[in-house]
Protein backbone atom coordinates (compact mmCIF):
# COMPACT_ATOMS: atom_id res chain seq x y z
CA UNK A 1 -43.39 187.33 -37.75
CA UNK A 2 -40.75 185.62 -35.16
CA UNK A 3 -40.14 187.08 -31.94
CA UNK A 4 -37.35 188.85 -30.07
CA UNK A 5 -36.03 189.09 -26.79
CA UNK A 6 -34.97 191.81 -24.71
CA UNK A 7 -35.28 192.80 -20.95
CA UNK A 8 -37.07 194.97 -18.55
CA UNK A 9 -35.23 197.93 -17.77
CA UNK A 10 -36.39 197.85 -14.39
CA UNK A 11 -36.62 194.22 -13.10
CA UNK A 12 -34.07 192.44 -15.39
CA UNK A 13 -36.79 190.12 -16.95
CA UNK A 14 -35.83 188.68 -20.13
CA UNK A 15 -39.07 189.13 -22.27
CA UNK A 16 -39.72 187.46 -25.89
CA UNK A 17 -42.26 189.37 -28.26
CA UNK A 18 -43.13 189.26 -31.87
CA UNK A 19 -40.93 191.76 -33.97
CA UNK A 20 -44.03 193.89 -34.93
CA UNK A 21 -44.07 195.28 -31.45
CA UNK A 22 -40.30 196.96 -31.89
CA UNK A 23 -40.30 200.66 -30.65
CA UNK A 24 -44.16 200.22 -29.40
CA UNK A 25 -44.97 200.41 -25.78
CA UNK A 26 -44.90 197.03 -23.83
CA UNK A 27 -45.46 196.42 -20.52
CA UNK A 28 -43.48 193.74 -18.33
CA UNK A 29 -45.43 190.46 -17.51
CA UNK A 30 -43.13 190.72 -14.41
CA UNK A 31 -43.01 194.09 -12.48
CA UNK A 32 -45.72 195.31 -15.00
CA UNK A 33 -44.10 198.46 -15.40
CA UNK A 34 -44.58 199.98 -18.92
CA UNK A 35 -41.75 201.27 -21.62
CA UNK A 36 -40.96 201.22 -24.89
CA UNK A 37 -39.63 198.07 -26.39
CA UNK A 38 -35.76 198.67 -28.38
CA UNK A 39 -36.16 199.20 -32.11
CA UNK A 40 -35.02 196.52 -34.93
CA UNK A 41 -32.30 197.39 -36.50
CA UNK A 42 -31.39 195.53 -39.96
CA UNK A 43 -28.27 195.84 -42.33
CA UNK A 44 -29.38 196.78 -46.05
CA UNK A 45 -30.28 193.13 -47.67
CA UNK A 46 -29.98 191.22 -44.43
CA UNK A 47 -33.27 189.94 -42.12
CA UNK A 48 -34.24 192.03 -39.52
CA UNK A 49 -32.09 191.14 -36.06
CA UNK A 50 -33.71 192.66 -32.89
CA UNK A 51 -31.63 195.31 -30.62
CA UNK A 52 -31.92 192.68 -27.46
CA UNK A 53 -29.63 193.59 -24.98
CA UNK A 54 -26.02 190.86 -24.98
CA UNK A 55 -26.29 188.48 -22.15
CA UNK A 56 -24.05 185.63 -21.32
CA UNK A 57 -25.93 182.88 -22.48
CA UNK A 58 -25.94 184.56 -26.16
CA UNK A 59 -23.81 183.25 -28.42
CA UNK A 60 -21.35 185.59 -29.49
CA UNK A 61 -22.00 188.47 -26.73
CA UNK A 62 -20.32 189.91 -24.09
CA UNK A 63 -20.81 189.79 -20.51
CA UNK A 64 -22.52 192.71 -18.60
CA UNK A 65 -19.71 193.46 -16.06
CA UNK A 66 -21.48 196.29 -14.13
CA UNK A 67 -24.47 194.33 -13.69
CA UNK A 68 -22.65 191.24 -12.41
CA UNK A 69 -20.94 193.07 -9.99
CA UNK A 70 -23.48 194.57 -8.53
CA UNK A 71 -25.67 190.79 -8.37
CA UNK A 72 -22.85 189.57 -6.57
CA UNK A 73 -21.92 192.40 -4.16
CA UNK A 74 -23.57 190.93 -1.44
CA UNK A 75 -21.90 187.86 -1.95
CA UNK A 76 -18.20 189.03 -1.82
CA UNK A 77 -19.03 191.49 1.49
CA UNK A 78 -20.61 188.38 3.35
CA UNK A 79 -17.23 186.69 2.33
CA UNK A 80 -15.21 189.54 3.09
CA UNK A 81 -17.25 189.60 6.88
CA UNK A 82 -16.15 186.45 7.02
CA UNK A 83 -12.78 186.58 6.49
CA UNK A 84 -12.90 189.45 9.17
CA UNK A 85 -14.42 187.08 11.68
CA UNK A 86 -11.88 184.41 11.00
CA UNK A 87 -8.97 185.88 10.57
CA UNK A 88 -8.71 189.34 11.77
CA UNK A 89 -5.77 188.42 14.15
CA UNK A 90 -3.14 187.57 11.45
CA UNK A 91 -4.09 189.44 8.68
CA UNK A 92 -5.83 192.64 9.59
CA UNK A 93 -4.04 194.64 7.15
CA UNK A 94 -5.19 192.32 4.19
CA UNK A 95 -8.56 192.35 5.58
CA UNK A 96 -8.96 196.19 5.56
CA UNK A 97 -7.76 196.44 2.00
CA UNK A 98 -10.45 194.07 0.96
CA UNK A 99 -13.06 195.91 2.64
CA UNK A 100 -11.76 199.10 1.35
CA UNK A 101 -12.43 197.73 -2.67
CA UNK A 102 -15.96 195.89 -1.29
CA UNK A 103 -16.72 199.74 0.17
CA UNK A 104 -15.82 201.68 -2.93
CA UNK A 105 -17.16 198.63 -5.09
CA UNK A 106 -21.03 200.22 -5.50
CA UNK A 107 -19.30 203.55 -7.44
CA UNK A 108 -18.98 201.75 -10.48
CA UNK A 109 -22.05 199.80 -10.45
CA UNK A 110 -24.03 203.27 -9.78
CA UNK A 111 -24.57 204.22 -13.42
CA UNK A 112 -26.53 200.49 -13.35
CA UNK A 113 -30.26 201.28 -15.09
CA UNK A 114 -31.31 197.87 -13.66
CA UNK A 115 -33.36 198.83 -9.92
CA UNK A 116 -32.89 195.26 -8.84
CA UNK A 117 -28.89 195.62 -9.50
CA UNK A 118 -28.57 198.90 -7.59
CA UNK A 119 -30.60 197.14 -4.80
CA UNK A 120 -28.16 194.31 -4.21
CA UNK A 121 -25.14 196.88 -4.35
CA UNK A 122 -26.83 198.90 -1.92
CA UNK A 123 -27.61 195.44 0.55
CA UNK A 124 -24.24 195.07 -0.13
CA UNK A 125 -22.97 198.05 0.56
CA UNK A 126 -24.55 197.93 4.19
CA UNK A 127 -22.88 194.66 4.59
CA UNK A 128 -19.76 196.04 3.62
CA UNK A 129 -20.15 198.80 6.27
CA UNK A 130 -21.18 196.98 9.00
CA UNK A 131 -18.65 194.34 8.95
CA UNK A 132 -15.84 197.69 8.76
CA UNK A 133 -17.41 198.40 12.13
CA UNK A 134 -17.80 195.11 13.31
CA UNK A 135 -13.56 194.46 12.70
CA UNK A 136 -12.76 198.12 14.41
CA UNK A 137 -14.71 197.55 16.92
CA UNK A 138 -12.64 193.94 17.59
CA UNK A 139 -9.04 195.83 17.23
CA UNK A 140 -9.81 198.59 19.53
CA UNK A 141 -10.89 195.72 22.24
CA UNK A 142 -8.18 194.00 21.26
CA UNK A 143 -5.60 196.99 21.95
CA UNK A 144 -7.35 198.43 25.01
CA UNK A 145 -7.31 194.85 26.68
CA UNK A 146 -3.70 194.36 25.41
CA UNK A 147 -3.03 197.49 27.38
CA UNK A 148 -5.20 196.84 30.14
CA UNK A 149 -3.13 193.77 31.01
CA UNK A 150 0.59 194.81 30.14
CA UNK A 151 3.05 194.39 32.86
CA UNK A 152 3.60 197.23 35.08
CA UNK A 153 6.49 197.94 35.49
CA UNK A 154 8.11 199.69 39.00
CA UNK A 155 11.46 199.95 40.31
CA UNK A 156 11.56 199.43 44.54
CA UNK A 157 14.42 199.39 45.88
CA UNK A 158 14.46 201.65 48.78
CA UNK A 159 12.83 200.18 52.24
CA UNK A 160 10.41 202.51 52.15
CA UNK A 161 9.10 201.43 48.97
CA UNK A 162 9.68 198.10 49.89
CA UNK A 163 7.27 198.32 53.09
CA UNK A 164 4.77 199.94 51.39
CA UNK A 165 4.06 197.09 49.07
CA UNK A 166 3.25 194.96 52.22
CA UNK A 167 -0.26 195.46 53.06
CA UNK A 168 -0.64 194.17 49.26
CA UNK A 169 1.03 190.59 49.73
CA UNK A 170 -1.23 187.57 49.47
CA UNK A 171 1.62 185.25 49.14
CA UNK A 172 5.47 185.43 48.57
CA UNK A 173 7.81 183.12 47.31
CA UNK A 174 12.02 183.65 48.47
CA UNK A 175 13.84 182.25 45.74
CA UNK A 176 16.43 179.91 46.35
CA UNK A 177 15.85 179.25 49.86
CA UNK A 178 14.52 176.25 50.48
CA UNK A 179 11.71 176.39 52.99
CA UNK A 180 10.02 178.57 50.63
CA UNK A 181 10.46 177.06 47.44
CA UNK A 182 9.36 173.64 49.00
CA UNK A 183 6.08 175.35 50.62
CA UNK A 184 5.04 176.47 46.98
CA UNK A 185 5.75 173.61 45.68
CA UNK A 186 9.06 174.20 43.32
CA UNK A 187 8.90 172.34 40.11
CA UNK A 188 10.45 172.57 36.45
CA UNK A 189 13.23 171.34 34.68
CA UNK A 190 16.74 172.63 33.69
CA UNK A 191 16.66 174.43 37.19
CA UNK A 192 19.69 176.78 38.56
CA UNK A 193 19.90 179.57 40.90
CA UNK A 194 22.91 181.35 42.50
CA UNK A 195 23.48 185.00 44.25
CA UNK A 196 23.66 188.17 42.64
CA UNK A 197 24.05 191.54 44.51
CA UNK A 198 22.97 189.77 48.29
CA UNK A 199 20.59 188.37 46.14
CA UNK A 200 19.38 185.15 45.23
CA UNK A 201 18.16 184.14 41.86
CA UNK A 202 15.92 180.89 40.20
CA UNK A 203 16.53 180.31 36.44
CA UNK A 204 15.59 177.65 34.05
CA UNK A 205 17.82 177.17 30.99
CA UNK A 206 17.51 175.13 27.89
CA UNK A 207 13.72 175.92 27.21
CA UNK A 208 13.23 174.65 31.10
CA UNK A 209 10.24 175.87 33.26
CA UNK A 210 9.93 177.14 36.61
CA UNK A 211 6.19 176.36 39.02
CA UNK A 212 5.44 177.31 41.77
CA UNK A 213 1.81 176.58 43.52
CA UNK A 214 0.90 180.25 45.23
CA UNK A 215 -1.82 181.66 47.18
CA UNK A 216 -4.86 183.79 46.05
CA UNK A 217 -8.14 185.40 46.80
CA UNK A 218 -11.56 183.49 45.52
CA UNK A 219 -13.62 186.90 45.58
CA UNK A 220 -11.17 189.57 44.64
CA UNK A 221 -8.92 190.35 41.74
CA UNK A 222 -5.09 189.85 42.18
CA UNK A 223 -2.04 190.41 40.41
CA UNK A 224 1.15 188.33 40.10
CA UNK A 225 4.49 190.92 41.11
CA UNK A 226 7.68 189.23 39.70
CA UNK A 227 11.59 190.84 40.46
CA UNK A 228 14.24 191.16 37.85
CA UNK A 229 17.41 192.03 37.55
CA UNK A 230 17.58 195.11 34.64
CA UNK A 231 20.55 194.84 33.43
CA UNK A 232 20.16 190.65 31.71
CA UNK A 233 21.68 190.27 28.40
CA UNK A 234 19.91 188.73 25.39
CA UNK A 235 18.29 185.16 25.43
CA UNK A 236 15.98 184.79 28.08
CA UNK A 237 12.23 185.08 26.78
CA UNK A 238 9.39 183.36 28.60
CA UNK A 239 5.69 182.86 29.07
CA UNK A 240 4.26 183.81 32.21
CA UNK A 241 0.73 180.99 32.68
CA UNK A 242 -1.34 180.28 35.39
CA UNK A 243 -3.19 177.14 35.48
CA UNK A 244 -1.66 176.20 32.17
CA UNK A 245 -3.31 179.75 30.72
CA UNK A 246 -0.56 182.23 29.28
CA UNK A 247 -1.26 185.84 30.89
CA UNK A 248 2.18 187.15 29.55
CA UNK A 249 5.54 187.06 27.69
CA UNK A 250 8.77 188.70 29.27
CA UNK A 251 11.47 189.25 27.62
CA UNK A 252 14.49 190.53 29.85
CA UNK A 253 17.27 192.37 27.96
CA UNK A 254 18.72 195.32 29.65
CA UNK A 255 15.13 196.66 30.41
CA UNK A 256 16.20 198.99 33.61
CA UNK A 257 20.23 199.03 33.62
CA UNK A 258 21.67 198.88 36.88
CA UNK A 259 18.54 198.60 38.85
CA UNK A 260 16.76 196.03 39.84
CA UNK A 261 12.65 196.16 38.80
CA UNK A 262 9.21 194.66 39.43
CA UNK A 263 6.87 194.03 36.91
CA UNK A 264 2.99 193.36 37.70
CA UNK A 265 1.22 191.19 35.81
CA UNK A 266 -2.71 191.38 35.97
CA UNK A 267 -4.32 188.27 36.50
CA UNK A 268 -7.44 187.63 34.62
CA UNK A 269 -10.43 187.46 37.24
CA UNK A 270 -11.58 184.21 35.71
CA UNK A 271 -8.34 182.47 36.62
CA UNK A 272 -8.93 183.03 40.02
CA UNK A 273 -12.57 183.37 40.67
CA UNK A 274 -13.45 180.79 43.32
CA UNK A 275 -9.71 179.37 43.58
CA UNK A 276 -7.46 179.75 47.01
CA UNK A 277 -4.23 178.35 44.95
CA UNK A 278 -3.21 178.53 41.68
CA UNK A 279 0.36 177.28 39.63
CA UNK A 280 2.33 179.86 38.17
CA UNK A 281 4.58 178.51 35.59
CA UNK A 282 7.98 180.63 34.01
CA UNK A 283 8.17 178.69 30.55
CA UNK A 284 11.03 179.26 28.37
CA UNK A 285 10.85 179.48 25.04
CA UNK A 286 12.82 176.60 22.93
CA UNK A 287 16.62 176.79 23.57
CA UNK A 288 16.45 179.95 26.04
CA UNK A 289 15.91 180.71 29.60
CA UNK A 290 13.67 181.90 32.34
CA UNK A 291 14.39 184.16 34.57
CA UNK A 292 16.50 185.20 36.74
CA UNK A 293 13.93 185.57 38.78
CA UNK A 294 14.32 187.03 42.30
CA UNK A 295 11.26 186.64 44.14
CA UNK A 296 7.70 186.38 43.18
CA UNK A 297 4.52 187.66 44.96
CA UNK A 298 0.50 187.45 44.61
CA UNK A 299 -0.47 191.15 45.39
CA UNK A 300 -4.01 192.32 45.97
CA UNK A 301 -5.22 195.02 42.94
């Protein structure tokens, strides 16, 4: 009698038996569960072939797809986790279409009779899940600290207003006039500045910068209060750092018409924390300007 081969049903182990045993009870040597072993079948005048079931090391056979899916399940949602990890900034749309087929995956390997298949999809399935929650969870931080810190922005241009944003002022820089600008410290390149409305104005053109050293609290949180004039045309975009750390971009294209505006800029406590001065830096962006800026101040929160 020669053997033949065929697997558990319930543990996936590939067991060899002689041919005599075919559509007798067995029991695996592995999980040592019992059932019934798959019957012979032979063509008329041909040698008895056993009913194993295909696997990819057989000659000839095909490839069971449900099965392999489900063994490496766990596999693609520890990639897809890690994908989420690394590159949820850029390409969070991708990344929740992945998840999406990783999450719906398990449905087609659920008609799987192999136990040790539907656990992996399962394992997988958590996986899956948890790394879902794991990305929303970094988006909605992401959006409530993008709001948390966006300018804010205020238009004061009465006296009144004006003196009530006093009590507030850590430091203040007059732009354009000269014993100010040299007690902060004025640096950049590509510098201008000129009057505008019995105002006067700092720029920085050409992808030029504009520093100034201010003033602020070690133990309390501050923000950074910047004036513009609303009515700028296009081509001045610039990055707002302190200590070398961007906090902000402005962009200033006819953002208030007519008036001119503050905008308040939180300052990240860490910046700060244990500092009495810090540079504040108006950076251009290649082949545009900064500014006009008329007047800058350090304002308690």
């Amino acid at each position: 009698m020669s053997d033949f081969k065929f697997f558990c049903p319930d543990c996936g182990q590939k067991i060899a038996y002689d041919d005599s045993y075919s559509g007798r009870q067995v029991t695996c040597p592995t999980c040592q569960k019992s059932f019934v072993a798959p019957t012979i079948r032979a063509a008329p005048g041909q040698p008895a072939v056993p009913a194993a079931t295909p696997t990819s090391a057989d000659p000839g056979s095909t490839v069971n797809v449900p099965r392999a899916l489900a063994l490496g399940y766990p596999y693609l949602a520890l990639a897809g986790l890690l994908a989420a990890v690394l590159f949820a900034v850029g390409s969070i749309p991708i990344i929740i279409l992945v998840w999406a087929i990783l999450a719906f995956l398990p449905i087609f390997c659920s008609s799987i009779g192999d136990k040790r298949s539907r656990r992996l999809a399962a394992v997988g399935l958590k996986a899956s899940c948890f790394g879902i929650g794991l990305l929303i969870l970094f988006i909605g931080a992401r959006v409530l600290a993008k709001q948390y810190y966006a300018p804010k922005i205020v238009i004061r241009e009465s006296p009144a207003e004006l003196d009530a944003l006093k009590p507030r002022i850590v430091d203040e820089v007059l732009t354009a006039l000269p014993s100010s600008e040299r007690e902060h410290h004025l640096g950049g390149k590509y510098l201008l500045y000129g009057p505008f409305n019995g105002k006067f104005w700092r720029s920085a053109v050409s992808g030029g910068s504009i520093s100034y050293v201010m003033k602020v609290l070690p133990d309390q949180a501050v923000s950074l209060n910047c004036r513009y004039w609303g009515g700028e045309q296009a081509g001045r975009t610039f990055d707002i750092s302190v200590d070398d750390k961007v906090i902000a971009t402005q962009n200033l294209e006819f953002n208030v018409p007519g008036h001119f505006f503050d905008s308040e800029y939180r300052i990240p406590r860490g910046l700060t924390r244990g500092k009495t001065q810090v540079t504040i830096k108006f950076q251009a962006h290649p082949g545009l300007a900064a500014g006009g800026l008329f007047g800058c101040q350090i304002l308690k929160r």
